[in-house]
N, C-alpha and C. Protein backbone atom coordinates (compact mmCIF):
# COMPACT_ATOMS: atom_id res chain seq x y z
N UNK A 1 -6.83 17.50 0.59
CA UNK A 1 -6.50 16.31 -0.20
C UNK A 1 -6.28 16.60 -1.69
N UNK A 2 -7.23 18.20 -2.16
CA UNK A 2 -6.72 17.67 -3.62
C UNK A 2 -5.62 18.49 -4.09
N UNK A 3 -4.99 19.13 -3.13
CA UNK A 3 -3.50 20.21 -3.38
C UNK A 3 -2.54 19.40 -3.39
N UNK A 4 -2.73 17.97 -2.31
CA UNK A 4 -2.05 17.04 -2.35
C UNK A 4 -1.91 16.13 -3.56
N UNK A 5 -3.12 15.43 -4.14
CA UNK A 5 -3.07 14.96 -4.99
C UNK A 5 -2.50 15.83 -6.00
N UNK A 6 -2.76 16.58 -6.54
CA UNK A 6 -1.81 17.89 -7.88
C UNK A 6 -0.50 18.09 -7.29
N UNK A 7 -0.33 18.10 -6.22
CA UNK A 7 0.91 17.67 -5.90
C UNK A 7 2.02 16.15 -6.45
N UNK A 8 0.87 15.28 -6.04
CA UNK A 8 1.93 13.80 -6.56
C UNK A 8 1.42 14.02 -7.91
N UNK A 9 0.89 14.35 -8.92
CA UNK A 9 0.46 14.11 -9.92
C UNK A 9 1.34 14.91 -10.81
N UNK A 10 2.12 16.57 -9.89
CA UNK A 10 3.33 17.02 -11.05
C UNK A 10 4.49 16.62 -10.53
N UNK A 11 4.63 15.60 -9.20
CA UNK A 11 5.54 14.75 -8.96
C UNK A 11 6.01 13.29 -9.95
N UNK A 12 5.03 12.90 -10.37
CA UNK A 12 5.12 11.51 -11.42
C UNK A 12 5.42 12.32 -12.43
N UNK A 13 4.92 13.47 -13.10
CA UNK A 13 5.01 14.01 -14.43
C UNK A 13 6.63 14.58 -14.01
N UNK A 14 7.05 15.06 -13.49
CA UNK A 14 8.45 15.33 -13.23
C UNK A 14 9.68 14.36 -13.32
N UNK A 15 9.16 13.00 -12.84
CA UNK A 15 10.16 11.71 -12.17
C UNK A 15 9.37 10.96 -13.57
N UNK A 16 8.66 11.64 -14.92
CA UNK A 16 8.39 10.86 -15.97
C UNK A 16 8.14 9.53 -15.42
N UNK A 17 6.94 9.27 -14.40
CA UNK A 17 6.52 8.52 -14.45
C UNK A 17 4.61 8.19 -14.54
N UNK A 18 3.85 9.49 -14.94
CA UNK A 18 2.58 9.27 -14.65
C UNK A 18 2.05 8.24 -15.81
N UNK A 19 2.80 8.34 -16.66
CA UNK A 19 2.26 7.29 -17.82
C UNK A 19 2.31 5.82 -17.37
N UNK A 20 3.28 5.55 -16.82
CA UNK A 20 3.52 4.70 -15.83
C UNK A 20 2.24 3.95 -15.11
N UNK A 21 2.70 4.89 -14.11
CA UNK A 21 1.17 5.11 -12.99
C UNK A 21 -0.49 4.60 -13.66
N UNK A 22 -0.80 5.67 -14.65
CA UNK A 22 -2.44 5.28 -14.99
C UNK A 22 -1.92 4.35 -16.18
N UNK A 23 -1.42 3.81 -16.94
CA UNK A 23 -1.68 2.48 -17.53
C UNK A 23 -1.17 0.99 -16.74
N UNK A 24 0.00 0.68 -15.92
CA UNK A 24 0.17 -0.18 -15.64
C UNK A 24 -0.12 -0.36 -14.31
N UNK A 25 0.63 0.88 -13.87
CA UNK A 25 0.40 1.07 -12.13
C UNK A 25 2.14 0.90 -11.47
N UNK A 26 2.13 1.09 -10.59
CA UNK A 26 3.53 1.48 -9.74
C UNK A 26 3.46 0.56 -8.64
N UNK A 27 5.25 0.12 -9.04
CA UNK A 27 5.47 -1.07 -8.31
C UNK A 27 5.80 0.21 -6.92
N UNK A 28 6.13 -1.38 -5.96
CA UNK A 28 6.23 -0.60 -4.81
C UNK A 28 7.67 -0.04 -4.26
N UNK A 29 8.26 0.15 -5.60
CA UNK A 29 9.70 0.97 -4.98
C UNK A 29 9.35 2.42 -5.47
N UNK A 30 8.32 2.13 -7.08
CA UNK A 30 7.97 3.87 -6.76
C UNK A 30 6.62 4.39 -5.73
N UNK A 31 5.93 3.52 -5.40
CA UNK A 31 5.36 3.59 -4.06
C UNK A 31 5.90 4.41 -3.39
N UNK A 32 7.16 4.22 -2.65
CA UNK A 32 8.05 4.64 -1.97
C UNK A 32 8.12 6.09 -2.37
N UNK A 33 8.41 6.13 -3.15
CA UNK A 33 8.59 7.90 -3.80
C UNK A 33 7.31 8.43 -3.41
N UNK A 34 6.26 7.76 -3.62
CA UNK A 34 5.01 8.57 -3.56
C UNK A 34 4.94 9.13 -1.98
N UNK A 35 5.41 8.10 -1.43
CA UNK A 35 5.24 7.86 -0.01
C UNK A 35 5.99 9.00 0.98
N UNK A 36 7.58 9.40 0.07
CA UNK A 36 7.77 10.26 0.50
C UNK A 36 8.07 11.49 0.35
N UNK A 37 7.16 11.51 -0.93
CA UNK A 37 6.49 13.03 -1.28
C UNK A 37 5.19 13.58 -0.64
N UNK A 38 4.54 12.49 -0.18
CA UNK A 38 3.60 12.88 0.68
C UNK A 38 3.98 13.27 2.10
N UNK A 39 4.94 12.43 2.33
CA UNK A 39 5.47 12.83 3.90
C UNK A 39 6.21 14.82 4.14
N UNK A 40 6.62 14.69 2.99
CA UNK A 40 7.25 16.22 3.20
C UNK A 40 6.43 16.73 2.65
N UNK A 41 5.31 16.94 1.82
CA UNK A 41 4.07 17.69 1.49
C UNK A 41 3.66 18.00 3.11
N UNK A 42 3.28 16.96 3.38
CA UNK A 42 1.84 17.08 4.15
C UNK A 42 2.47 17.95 5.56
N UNK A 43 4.23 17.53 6.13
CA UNK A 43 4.74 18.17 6.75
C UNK A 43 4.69 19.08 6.87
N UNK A 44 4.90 20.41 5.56
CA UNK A 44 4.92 21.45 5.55
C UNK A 44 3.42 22.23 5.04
N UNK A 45 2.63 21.77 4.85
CA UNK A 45 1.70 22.37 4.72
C UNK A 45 0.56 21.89 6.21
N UNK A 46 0.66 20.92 6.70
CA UNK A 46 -0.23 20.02 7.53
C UNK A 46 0.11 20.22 9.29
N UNK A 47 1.61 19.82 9.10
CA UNK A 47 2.04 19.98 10.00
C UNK A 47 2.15 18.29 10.58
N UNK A 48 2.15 17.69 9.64
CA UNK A 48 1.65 16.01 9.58
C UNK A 48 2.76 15.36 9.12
N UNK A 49 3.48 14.37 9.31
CA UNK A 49 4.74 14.05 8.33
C UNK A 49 4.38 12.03 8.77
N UNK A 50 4.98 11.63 8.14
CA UNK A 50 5.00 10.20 7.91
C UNK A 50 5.96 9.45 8.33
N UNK A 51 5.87 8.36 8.85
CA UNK A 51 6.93 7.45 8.76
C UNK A 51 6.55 6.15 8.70
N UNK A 52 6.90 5.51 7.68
CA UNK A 52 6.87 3.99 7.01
C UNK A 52 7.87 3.20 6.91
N UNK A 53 7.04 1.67 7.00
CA UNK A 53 7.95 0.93 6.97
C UNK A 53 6.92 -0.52 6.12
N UNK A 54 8.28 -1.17 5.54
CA UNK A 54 7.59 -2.46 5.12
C UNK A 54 8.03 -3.54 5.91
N UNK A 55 7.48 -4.40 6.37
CA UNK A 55 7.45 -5.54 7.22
C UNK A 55 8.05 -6.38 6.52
N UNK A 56 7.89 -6.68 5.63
CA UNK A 56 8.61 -7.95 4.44
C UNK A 56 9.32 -7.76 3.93
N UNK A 57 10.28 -8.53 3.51
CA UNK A 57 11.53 -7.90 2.68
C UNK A 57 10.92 -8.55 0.99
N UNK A 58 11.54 -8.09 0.22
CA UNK A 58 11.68 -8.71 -1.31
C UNK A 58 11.78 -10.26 -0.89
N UNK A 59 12.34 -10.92 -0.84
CA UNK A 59 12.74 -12.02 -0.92
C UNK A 59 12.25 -13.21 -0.12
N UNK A 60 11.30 -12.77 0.74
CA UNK A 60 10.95 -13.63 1.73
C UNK A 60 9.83 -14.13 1.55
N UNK A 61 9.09 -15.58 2.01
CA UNK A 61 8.28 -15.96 1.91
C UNK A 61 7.76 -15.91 3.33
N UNK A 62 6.59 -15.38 2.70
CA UNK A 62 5.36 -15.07 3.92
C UNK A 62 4.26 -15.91 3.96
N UNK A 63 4.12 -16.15 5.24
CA UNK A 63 2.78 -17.07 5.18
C UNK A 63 1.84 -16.06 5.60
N UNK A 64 0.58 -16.11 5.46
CA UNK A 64 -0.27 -15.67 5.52
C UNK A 64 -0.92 -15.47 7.25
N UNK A 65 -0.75 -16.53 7.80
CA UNK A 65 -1.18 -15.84 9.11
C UNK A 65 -0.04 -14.84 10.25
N UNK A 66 1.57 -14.51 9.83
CA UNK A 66 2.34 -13.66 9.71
C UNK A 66 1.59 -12.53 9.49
N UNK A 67 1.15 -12.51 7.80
CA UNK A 67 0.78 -11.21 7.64
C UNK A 67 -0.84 -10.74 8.46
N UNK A 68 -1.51 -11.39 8.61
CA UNK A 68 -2.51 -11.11 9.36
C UNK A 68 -2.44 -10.72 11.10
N UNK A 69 -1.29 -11.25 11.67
CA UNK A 69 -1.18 -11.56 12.75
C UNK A 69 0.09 -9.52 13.26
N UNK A 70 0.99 -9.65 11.65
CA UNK A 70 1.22 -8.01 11.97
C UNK A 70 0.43 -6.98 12.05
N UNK A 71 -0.78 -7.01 10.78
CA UNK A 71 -1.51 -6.28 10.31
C UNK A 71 -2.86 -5.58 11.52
N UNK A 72 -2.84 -6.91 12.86
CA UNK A 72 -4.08 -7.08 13.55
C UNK A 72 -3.33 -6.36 14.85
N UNK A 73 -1.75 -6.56 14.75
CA UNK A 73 -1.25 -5.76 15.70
C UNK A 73 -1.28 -4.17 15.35
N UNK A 74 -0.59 -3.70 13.93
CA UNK A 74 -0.40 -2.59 13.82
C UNK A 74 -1.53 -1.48 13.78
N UNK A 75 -2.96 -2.07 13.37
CA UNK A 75 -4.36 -1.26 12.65
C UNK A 75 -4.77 -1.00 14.09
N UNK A 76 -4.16 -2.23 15.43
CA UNK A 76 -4.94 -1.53 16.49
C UNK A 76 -4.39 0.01 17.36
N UNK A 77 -3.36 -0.11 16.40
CA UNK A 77 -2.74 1.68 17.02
C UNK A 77 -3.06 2.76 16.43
N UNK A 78 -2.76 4.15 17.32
CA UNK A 78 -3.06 5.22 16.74
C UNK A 78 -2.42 5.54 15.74
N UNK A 79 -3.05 6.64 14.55
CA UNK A 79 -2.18 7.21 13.48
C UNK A 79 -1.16 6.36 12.67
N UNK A 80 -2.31 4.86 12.42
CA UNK A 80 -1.46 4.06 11.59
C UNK A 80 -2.46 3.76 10.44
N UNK A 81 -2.15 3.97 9.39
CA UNK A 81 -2.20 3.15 8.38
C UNK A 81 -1.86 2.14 7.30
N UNK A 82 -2.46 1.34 7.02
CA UNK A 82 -1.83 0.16 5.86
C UNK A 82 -2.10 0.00 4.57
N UNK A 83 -1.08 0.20 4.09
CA UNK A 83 -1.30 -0.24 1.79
C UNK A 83 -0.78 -1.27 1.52
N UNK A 84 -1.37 -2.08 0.79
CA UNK A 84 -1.02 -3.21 0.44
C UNK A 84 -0.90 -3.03 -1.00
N UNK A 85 -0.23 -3.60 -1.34
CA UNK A 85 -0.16 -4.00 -3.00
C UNK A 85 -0.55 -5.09 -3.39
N UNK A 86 -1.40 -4.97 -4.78
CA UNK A 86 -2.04 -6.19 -5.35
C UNK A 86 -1.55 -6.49 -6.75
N UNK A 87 -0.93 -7.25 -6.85
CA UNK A 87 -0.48 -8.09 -7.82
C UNK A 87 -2.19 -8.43 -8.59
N UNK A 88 -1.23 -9.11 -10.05
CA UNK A 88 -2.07 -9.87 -11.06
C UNK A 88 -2.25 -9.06 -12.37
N UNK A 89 -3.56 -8.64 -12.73
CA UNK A 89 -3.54 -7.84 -14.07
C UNK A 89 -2.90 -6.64 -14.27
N UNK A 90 -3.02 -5.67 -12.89
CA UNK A 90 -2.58 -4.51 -12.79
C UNK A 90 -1.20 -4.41 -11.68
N UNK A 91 -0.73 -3.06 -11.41
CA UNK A 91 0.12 -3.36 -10.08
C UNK A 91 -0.85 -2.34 -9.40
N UNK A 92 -1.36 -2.55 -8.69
CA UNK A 92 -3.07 -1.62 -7.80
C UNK A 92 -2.14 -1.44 -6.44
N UNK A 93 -2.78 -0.53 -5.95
CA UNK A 93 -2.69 -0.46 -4.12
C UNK A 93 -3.97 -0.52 -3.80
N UNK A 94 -4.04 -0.97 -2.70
CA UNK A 94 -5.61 -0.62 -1.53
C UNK A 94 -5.00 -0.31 -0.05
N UNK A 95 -6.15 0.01 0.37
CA UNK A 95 -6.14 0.43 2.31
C UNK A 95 -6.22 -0.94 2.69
N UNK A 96 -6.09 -1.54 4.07
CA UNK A 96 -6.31 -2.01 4.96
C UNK A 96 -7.21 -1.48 6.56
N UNK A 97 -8.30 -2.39 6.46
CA UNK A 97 -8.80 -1.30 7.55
C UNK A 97 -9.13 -2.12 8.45
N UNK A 98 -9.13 -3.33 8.12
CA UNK A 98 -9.20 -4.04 9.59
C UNK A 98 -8.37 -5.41 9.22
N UNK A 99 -8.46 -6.29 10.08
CA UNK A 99 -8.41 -7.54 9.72
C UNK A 99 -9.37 -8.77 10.43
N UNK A 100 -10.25 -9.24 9.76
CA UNK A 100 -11.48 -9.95 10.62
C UNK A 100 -12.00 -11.06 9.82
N UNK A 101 -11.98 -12.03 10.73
CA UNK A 101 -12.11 -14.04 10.86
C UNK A 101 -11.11 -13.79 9.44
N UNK A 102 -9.49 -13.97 9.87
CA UNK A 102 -8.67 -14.31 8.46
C UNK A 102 -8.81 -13.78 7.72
N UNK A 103 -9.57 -12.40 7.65
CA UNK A 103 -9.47 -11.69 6.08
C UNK A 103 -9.51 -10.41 6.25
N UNK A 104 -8.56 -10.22 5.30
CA UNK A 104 -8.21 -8.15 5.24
C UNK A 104 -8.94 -7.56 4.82
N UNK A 105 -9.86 -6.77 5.60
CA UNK A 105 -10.84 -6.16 5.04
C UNK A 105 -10.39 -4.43 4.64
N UNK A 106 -10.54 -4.37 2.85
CA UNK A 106 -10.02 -3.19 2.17
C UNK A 106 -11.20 -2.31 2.26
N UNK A 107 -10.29 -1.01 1.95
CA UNK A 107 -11.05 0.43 1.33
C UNK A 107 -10.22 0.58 0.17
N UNK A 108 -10.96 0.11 -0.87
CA UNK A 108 -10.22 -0.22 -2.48
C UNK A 108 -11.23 0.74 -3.55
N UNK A 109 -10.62 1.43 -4.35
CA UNK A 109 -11.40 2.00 -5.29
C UNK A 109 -11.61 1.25 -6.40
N UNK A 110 -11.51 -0.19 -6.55
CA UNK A 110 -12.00 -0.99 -7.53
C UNK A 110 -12.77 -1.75 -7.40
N UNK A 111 -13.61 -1.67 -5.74
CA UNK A 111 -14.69 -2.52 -5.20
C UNK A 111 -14.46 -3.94 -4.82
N UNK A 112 -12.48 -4.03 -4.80
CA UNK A 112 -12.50 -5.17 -3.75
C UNK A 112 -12.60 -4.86 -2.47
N UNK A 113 -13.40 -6.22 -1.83
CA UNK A 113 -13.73 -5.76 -0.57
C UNK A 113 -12.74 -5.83 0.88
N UNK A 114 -11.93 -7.60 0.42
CA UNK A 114 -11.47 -8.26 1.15
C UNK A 114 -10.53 -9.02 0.43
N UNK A 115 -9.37 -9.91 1.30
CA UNK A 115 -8.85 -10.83 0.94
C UNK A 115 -8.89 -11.99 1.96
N UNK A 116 -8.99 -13.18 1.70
CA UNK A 116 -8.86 -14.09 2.47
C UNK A 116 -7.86 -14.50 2.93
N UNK A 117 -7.11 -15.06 3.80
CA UNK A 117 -6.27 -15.65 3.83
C UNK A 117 -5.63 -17.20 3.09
N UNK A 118 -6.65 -17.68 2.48
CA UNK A 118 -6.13 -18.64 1.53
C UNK A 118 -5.51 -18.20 -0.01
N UNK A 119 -5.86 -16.58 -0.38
CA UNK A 119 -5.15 -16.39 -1.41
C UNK A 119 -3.53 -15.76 -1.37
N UNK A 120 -3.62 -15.57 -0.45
CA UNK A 120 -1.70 -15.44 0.02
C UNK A 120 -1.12 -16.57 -0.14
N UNK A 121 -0.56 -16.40 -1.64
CA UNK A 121 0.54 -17.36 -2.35
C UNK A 121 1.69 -16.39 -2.77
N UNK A 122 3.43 -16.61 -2.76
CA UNK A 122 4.13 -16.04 -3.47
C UNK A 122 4.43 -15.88 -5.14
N UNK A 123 3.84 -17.09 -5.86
CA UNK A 123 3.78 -17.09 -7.24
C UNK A 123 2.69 -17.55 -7.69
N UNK A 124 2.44 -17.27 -8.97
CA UNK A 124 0.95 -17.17 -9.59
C UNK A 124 1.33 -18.00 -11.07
N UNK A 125 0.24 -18.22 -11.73
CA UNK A 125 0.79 -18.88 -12.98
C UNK A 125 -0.13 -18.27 -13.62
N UNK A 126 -0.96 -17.44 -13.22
CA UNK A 126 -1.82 -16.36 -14.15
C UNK A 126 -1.77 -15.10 -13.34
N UNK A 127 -1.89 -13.95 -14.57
CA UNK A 127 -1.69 -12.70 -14.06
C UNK A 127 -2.61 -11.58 -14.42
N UNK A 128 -4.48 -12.16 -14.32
CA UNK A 128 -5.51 -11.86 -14.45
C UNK A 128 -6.13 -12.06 -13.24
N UNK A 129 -6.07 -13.34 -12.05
CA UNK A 129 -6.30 -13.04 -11.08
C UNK A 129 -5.65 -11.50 -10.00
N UNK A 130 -6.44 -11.66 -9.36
CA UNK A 130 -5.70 -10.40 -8.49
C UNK A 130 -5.51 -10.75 -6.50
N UNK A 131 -4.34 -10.65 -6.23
CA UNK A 131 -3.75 -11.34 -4.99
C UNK A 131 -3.05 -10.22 -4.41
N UNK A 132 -3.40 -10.67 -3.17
CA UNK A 132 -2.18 -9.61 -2.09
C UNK A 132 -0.83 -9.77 -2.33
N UNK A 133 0.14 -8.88 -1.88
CA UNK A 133 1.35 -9.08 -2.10
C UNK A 133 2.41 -8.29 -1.35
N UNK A 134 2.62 -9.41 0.09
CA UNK A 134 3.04 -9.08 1.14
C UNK A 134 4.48 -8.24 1.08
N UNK A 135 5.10 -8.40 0.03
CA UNK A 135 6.18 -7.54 -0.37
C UNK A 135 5.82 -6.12 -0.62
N UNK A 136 4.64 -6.03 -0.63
CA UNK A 136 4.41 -4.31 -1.16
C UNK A 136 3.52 -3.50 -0.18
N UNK A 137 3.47 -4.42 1.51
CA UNK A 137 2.84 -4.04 2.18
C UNK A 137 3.88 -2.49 2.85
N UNK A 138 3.03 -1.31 3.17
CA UNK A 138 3.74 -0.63 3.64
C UNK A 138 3.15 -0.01 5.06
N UNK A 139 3.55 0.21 6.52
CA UNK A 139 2.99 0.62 7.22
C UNK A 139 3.13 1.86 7.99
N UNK A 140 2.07 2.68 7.57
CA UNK A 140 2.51 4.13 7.82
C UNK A 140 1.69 4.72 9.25
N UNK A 141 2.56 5.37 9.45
CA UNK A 141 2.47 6.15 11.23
C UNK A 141 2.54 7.46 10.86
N UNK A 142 1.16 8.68 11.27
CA UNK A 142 1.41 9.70 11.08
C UNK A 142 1.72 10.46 12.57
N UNK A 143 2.20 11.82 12.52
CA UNK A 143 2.38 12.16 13.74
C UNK A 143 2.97 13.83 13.35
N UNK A 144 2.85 14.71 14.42
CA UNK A 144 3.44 16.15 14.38
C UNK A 144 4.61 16.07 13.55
N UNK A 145 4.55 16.90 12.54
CA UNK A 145 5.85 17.29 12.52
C UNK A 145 6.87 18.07 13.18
């Protein structure tokens, strides 16, 4: 993990974006980049490669038991994982590791735990709260390369 990480880390400094990254945070189109610098990393050193997809488009409005109702399908398969993006003060990612009674239960390095399903709204009128944001969900499948 941490050849990997020094890996994306002279990947952002290359694509001049780590300044980016640790003050504001990365929306989820450079997500994407990260996503598939990890996939051909991990390929060739792992033997592990990736394939993702986002469920939501930009533009669409999601209701909330949609996103719970993909999320409860996809976490129950093998060699899948889920990132979500969180809107509000920062642009953050977290894990998804389950989904249970209506709420996404994270592995977040900022000590959120969960989200409920009543905070899945598409617009906000403050940007100090912090909310899921079904547009930046991405769902990744690992497997042989």
């Amino acid at each position: 993990p941490r050849l990997l990480f020094r890996h994306l880390i002279r990947q952002l400094e290359q694509a001049d974006l780590l300044s980016e990254a640790l003050i504001t945070g990365l929306d989820q189109h450079r997500i994407l980049d990260l996503l598939r610098w990890t996939s051909e990393w991990s390929a060739r050193h792992w033997g592990v490669a990736y394939t993702f997809v986002r469920p939501f488009g930009d533009d669409e409005t999601i209701p909330a038991p949609r996103v719970l109702d993909c999320l409860s399908f996809h976490l129950t398969q093998p060699n899948v994982s889920v990132i979500l993006g969180v809107s509000g003060d920062l642009n953050h990612w977290t894990c998804v590791r389950a989904v249970e009674h209506k709420r996404l239960m994270l592995l977040d390095s900022s000590g959120l735990r969960y989200f409920s399903q009543y905070i899945f709204r598409r617009k906000r009128t403050s940007d100090t709260a912090r909310y899921p944001n079904p547009e930046g969900l991405f769902i990744l499948h690992a497997q042989r390369a």
